[in-house]
PDB file of N, CA and C in Angstrom:
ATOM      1  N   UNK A   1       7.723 -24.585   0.023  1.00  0.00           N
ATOM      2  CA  UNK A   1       6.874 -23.431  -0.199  1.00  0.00           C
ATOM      3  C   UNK A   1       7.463 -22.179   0.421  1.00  0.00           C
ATOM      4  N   UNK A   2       8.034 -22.365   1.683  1.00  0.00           N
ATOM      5  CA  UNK A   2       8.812 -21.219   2.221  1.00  0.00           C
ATOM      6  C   UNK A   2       9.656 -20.716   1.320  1.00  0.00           C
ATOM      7  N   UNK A   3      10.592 -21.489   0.782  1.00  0.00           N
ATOM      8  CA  UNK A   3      11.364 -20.541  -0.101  1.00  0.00           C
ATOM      9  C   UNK A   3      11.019 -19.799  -1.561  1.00  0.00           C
ATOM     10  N   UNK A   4       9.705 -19.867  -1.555  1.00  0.00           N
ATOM     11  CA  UNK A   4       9.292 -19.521  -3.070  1.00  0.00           C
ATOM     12  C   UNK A   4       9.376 -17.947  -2.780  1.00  0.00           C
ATOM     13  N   UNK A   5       9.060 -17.092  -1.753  1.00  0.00           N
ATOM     14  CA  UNK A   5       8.567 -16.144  -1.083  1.00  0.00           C
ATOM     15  C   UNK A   5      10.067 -15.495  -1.615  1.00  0.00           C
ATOM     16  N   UNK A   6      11.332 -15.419  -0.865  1.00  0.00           N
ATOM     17  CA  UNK A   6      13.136 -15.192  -1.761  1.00  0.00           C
ATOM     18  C   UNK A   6      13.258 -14.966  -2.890  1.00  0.00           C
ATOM     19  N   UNK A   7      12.588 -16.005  -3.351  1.00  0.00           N
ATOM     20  CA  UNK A   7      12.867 -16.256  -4.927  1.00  0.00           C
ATOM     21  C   UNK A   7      12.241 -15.554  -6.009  1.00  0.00           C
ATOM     22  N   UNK A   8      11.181 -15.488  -5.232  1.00  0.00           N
ATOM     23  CA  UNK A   8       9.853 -14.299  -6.127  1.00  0.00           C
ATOM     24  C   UNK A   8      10.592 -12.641  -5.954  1.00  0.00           C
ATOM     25  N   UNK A   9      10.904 -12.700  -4.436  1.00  0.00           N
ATOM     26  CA  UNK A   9      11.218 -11.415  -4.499  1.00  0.00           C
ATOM     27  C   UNK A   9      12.521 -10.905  -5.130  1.00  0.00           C
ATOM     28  N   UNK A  10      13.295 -11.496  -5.249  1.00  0.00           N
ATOM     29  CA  UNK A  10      15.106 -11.799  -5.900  1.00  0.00           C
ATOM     30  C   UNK A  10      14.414 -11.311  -7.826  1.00  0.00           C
ATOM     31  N   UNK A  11      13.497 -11.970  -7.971  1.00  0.00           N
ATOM     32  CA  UNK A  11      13.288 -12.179  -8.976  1.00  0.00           C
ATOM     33  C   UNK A  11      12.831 -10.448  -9.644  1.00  0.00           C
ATOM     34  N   UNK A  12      11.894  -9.909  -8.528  1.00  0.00           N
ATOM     35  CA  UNK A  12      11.365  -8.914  -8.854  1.00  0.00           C
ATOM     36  C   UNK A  12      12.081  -7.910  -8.735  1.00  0.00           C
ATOM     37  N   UNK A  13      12.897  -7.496  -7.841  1.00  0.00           N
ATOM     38  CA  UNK A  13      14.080  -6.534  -7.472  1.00  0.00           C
ATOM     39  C   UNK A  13      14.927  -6.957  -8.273  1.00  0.00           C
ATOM     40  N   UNK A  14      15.105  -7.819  -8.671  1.00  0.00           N
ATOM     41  CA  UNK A  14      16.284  -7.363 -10.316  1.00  0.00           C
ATOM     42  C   UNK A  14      15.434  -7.130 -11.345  1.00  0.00           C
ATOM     43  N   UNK A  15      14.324  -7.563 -11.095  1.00  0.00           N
ATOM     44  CA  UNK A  15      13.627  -6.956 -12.774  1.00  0.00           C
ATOM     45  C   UNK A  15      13.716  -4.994 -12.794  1.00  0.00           C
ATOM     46  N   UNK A  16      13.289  -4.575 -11.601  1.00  0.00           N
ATOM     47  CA  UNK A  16      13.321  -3.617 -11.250  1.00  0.00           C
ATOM     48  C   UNK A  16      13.618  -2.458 -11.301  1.00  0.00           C
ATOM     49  N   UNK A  17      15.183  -3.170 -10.918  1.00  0.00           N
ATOM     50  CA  UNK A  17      16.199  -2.786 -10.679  1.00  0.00           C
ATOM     51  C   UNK A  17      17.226  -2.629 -11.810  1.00  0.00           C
ATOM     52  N   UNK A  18      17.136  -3.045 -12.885  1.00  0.00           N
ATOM     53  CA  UNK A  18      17.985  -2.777 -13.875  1.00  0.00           C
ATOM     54  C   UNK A  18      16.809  -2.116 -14.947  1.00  0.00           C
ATOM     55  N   UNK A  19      15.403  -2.460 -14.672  1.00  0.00           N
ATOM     56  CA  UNK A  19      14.859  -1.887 -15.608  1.00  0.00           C
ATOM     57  C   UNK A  19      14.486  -0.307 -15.140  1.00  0.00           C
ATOM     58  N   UNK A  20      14.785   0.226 -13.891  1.00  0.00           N
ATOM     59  CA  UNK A  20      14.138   1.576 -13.934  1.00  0.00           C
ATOM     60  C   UNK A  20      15.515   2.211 -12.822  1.00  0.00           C
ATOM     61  N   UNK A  21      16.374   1.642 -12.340  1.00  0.00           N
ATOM     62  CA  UNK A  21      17.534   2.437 -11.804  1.00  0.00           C
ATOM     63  C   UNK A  21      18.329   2.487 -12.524  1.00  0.00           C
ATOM     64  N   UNK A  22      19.542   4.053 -12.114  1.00  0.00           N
ATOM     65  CA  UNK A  22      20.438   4.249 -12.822  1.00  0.00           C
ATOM     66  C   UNK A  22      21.694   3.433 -12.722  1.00  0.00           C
ATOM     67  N   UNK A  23      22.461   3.346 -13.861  1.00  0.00           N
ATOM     68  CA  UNK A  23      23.780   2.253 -13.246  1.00  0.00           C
ATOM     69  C   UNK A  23      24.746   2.510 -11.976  1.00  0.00           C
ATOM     70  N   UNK A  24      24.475   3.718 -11.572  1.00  0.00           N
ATOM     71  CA  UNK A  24      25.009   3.880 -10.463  1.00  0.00           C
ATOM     72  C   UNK A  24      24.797   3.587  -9.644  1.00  0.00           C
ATOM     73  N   UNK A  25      23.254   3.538  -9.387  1.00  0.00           N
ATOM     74  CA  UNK A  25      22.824   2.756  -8.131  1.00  0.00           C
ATOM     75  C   UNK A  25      22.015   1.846  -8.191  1.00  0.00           C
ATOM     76  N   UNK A  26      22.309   0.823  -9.332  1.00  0.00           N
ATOM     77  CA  UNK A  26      22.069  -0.524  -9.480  1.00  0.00           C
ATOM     78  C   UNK A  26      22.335  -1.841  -8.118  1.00  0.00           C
ATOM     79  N   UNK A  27      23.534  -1.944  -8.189  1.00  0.00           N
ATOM     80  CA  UNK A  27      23.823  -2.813  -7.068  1.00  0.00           C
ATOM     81  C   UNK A  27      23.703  -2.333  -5.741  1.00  0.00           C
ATOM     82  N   UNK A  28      23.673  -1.149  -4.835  1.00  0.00           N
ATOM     83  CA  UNK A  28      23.234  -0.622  -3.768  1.00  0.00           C
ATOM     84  C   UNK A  28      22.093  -0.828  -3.670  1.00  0.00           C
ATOM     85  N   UNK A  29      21.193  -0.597  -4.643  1.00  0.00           N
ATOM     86  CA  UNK A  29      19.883  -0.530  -4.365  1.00  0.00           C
ATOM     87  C   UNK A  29      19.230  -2.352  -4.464  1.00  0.00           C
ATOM     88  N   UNK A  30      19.873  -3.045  -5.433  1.00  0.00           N
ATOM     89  CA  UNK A  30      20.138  -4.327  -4.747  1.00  0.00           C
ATOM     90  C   UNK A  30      19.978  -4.896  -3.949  1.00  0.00           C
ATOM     91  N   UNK A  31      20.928  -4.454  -2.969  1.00  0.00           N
ATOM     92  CA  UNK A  31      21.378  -5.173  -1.899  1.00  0.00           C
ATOM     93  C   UNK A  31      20.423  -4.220  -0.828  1.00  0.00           C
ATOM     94  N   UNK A  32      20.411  -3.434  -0.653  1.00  0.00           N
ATOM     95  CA  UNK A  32      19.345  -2.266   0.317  1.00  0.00           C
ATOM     96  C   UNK A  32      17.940  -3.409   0.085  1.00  0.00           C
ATOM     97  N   UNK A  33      17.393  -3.636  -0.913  1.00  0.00           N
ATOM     98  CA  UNK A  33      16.107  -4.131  -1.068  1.00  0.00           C
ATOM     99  C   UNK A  33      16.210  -5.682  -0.732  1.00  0.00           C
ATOM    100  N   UNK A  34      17.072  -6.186  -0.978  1.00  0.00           N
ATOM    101  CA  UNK A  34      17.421  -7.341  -0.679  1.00  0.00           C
ATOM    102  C   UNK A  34      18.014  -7.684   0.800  1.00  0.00           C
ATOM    103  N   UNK A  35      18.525  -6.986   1.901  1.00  0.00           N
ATOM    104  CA  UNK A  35      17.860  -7.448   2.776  1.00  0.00           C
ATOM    105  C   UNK A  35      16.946  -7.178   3.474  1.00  0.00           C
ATOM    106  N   UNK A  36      16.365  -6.307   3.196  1.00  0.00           N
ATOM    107  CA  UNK A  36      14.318  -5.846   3.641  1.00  0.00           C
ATOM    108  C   UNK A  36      14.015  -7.231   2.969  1.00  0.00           C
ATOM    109  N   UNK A  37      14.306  -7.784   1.644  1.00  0.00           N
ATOM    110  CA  UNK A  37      13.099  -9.019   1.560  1.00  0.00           C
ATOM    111  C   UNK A  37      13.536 -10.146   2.013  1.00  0.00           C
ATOM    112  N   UNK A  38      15.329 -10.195   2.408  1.00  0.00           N
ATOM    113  CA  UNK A  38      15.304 -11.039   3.187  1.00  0.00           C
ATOM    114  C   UNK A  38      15.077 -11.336   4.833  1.00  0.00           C
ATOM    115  N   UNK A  39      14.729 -10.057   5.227  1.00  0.00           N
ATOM    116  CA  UNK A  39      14.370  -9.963   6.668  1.00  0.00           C
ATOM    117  C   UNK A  39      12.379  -9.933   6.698  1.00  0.00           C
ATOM    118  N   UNK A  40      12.372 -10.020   5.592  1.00  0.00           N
ATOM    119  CA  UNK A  40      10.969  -9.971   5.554  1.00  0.00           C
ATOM    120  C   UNK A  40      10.517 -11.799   5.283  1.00  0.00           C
ATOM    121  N   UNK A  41      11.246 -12.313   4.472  1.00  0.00           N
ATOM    122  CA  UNK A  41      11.142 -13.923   4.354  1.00  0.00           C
ATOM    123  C   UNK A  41      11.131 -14.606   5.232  1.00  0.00           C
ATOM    124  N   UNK A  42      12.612 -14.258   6.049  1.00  0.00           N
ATOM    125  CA  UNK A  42      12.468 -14.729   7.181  1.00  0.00           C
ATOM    126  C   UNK A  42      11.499 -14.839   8.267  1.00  0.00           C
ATOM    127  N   UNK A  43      11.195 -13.493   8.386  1.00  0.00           N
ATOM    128  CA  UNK A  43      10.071 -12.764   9.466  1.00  0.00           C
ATOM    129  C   UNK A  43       8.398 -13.763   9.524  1.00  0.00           C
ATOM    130  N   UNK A  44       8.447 -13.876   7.600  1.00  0.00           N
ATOM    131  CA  UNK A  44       7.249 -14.716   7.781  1.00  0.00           C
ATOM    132  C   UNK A  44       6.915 -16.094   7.230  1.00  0.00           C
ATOM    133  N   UNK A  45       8.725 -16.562   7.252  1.00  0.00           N
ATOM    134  CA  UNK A  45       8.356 -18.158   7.914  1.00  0.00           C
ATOM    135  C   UNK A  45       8.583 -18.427   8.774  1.00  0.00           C
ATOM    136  N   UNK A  46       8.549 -17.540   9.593  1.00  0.00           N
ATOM    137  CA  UNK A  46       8.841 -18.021  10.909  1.00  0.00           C
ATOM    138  C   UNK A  46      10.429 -17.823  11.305  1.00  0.00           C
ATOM    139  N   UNK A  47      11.102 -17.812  10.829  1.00  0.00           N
ATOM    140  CA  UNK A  47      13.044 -18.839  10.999  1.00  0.00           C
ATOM    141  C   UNK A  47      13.665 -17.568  12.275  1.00  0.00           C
ATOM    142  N   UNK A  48      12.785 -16.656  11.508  1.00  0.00           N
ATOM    143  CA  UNK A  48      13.621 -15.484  12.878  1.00  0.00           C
ATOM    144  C   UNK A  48      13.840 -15.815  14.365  1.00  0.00           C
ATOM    145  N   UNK A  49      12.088 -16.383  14.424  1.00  0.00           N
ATOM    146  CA  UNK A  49      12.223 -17.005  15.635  1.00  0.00           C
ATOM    147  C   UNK A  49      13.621 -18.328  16.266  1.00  0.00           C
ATOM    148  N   UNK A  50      13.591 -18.973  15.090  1.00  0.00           N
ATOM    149  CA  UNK A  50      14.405 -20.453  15.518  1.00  0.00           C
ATOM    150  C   UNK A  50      16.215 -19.434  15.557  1.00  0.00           C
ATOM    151  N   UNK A  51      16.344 -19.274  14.707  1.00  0.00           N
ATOM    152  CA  UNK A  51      17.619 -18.207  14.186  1.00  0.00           C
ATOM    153  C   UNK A  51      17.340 -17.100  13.922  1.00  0.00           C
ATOM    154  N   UNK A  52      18.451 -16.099  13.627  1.00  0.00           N
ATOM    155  CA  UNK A  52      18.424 -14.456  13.404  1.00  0.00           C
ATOM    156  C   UNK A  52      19.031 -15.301  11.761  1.00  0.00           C
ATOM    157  N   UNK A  53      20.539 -16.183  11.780  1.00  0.00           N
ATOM    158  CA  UNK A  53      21.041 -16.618  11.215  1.00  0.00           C
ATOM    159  C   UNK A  53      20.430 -16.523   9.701  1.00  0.00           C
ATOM    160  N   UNK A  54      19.145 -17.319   9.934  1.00  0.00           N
ATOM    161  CA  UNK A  54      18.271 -17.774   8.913  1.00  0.00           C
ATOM    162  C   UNK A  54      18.548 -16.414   7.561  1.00  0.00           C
ATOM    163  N   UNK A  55      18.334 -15.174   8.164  1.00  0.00           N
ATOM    164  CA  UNK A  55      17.956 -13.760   8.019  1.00  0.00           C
ATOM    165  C   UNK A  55      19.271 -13.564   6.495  1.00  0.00           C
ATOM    166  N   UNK A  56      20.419 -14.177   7.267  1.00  0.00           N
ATOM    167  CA  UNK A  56      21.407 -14.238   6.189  1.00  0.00           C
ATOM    168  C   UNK A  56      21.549 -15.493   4.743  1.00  0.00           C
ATOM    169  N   UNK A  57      20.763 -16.545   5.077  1.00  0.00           N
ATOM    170  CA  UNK A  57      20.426 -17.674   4.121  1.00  0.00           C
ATOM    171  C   UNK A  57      19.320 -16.742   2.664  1.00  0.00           C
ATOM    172  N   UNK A  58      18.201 -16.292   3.722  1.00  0.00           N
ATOM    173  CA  UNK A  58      16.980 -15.702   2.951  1.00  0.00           C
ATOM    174  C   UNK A  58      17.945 -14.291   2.064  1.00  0.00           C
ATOM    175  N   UNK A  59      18.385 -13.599   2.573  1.00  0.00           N
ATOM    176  CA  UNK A  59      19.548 -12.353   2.019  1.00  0.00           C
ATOM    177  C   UNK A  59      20.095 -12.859   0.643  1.00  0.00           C
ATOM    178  N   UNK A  60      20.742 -13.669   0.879  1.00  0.00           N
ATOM    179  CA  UNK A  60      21.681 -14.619   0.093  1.00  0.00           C
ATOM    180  C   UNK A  60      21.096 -15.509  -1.212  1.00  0.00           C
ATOM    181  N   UNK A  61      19.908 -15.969  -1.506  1.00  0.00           N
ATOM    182  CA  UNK A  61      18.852 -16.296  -1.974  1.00  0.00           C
ATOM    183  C   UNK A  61      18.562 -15.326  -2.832  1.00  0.00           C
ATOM    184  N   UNK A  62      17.816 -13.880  -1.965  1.00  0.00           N
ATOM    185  CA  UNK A  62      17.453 -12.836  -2.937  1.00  0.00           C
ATOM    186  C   UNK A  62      18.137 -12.314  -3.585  1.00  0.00           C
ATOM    187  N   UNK A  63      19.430 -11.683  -2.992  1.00  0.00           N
ATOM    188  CA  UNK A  63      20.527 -10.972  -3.799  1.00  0.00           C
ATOM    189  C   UNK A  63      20.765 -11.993  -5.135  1.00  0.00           C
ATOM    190  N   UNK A  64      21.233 -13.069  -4.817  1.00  0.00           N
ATOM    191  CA  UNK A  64      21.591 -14.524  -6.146  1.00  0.00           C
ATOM    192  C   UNK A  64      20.253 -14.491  -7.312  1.00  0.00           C
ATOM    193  N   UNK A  65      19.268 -14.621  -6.645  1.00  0.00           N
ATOM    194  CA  UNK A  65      18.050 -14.459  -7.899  1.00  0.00           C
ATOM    195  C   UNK A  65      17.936 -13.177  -8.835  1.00  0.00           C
ATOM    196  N   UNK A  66      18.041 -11.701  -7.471  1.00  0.00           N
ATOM    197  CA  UNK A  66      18.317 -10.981  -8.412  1.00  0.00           C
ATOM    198  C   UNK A  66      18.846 -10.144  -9.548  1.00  0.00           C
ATOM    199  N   UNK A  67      20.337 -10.737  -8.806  1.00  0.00           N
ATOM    200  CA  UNK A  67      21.304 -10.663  -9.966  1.00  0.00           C
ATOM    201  C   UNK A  67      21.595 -11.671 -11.207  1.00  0.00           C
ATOM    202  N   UNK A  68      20.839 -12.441 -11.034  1.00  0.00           N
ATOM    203  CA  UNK A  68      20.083 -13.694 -12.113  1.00  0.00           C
ATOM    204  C   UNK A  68      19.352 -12.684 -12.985  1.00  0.00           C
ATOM    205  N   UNK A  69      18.110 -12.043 -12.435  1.00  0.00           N
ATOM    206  CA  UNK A  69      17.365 -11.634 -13.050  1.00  0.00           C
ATOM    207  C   UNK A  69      17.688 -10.399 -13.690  1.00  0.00           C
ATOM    208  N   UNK A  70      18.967  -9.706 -12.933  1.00  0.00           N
ATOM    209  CA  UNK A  70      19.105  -8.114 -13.663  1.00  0.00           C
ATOM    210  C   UNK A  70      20.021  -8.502 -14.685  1.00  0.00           C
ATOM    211  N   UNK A  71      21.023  -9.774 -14.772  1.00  0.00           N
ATOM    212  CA  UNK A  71      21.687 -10.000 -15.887  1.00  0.00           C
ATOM    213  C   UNK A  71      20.648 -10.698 -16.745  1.00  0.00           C
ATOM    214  N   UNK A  72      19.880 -11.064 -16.727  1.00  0.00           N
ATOM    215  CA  UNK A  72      18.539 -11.812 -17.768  1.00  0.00           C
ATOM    216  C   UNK A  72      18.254 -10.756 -18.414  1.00  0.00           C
ATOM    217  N   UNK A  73      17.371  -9.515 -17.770  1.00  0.00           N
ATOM    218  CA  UNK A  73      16.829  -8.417 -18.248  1.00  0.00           C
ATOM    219  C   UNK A  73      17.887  -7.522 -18.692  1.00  0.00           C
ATOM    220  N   UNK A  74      18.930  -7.200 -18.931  1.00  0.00           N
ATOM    221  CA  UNK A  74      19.815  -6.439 -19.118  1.00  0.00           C
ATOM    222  C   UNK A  74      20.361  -7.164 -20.760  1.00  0.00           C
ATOM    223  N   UNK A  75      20.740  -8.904 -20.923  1.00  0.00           N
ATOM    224  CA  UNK A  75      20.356  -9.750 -22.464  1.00  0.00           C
ATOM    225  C   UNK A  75      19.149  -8.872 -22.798  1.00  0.00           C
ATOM    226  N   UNK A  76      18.479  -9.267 -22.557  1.00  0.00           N
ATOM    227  CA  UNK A  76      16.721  -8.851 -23.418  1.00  0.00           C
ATOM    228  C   UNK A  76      16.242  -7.923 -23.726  1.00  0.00           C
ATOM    229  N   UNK A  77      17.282  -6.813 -22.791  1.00  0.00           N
ATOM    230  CA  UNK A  77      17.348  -5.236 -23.392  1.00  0.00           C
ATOM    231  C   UNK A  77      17.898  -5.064 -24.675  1.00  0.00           C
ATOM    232  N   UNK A  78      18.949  -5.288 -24.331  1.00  0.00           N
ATOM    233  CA  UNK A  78      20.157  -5.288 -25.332  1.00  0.00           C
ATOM    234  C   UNK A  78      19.624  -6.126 -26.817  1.00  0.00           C
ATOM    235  N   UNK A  79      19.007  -7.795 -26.569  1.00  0.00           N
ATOM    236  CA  UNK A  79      18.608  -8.005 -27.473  1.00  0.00           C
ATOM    237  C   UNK A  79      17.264  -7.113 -28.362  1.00  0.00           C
ATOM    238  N   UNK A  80      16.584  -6.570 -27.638  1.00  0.00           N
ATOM    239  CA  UNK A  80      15.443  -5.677 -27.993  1.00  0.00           C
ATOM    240  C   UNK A  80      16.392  -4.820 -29.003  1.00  0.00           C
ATOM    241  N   UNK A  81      17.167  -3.958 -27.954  1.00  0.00           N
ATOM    242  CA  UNK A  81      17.435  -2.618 -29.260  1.00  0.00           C
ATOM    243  C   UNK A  81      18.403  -2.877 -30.209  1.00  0.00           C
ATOM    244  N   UNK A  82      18.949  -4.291 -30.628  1.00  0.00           N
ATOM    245  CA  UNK A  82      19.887  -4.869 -31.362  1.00  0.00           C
ATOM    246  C   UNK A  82      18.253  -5.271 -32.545  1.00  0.00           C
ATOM    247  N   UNK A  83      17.362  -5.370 -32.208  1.00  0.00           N
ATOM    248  CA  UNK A  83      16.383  -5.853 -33.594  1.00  0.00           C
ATOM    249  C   UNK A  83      15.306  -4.958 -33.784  1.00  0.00           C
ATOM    250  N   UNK A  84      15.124  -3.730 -33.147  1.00  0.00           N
ATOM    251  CA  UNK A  84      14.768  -2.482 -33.502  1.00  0.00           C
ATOM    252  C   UNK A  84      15.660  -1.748 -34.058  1.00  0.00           C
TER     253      UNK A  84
END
């Protein structure tokens, strides 16, 4: 259950992120948001406490989902204005 919290957010910061930033600051803004949600994952399962470490697992997680998700949404664009 802890890790759903990464994954959601990975998920949402690339939807985001390719759907309303410019290509220039696509991947900065990425990674800027991605580790706020991975210092934020961490923060509230606890792991900060056991490790700081953790901080870079949860990072690593979000950035990977959301560049999952900005290359997903970036197909589905493309497929959109290819059948309009």
């Amino acid at each position: 259950m802890q890790e759903v919290f990464p994954v959601a957010m990975g998920a949402v910061i690339g939807i985001a992120v390719q759907s309303l930033a410019s290509s220039r600051l696509r991947i900065p803004l990425m990674l800027v948001l991605g580790a706020l949600a991975g210092v934020a994952a961490s923060a509230l399962a606890g792991e900060i406490e056991i490790s700081p470490a953790f901080i870079l697992i949860d990072f690593g997680q979000v950035v990977l989902v959301a560049a999952l998700a900005m290359a997903a949404t970036a197909m589905w664009q493309r497929s959109v204005r290819r059948s309009s």
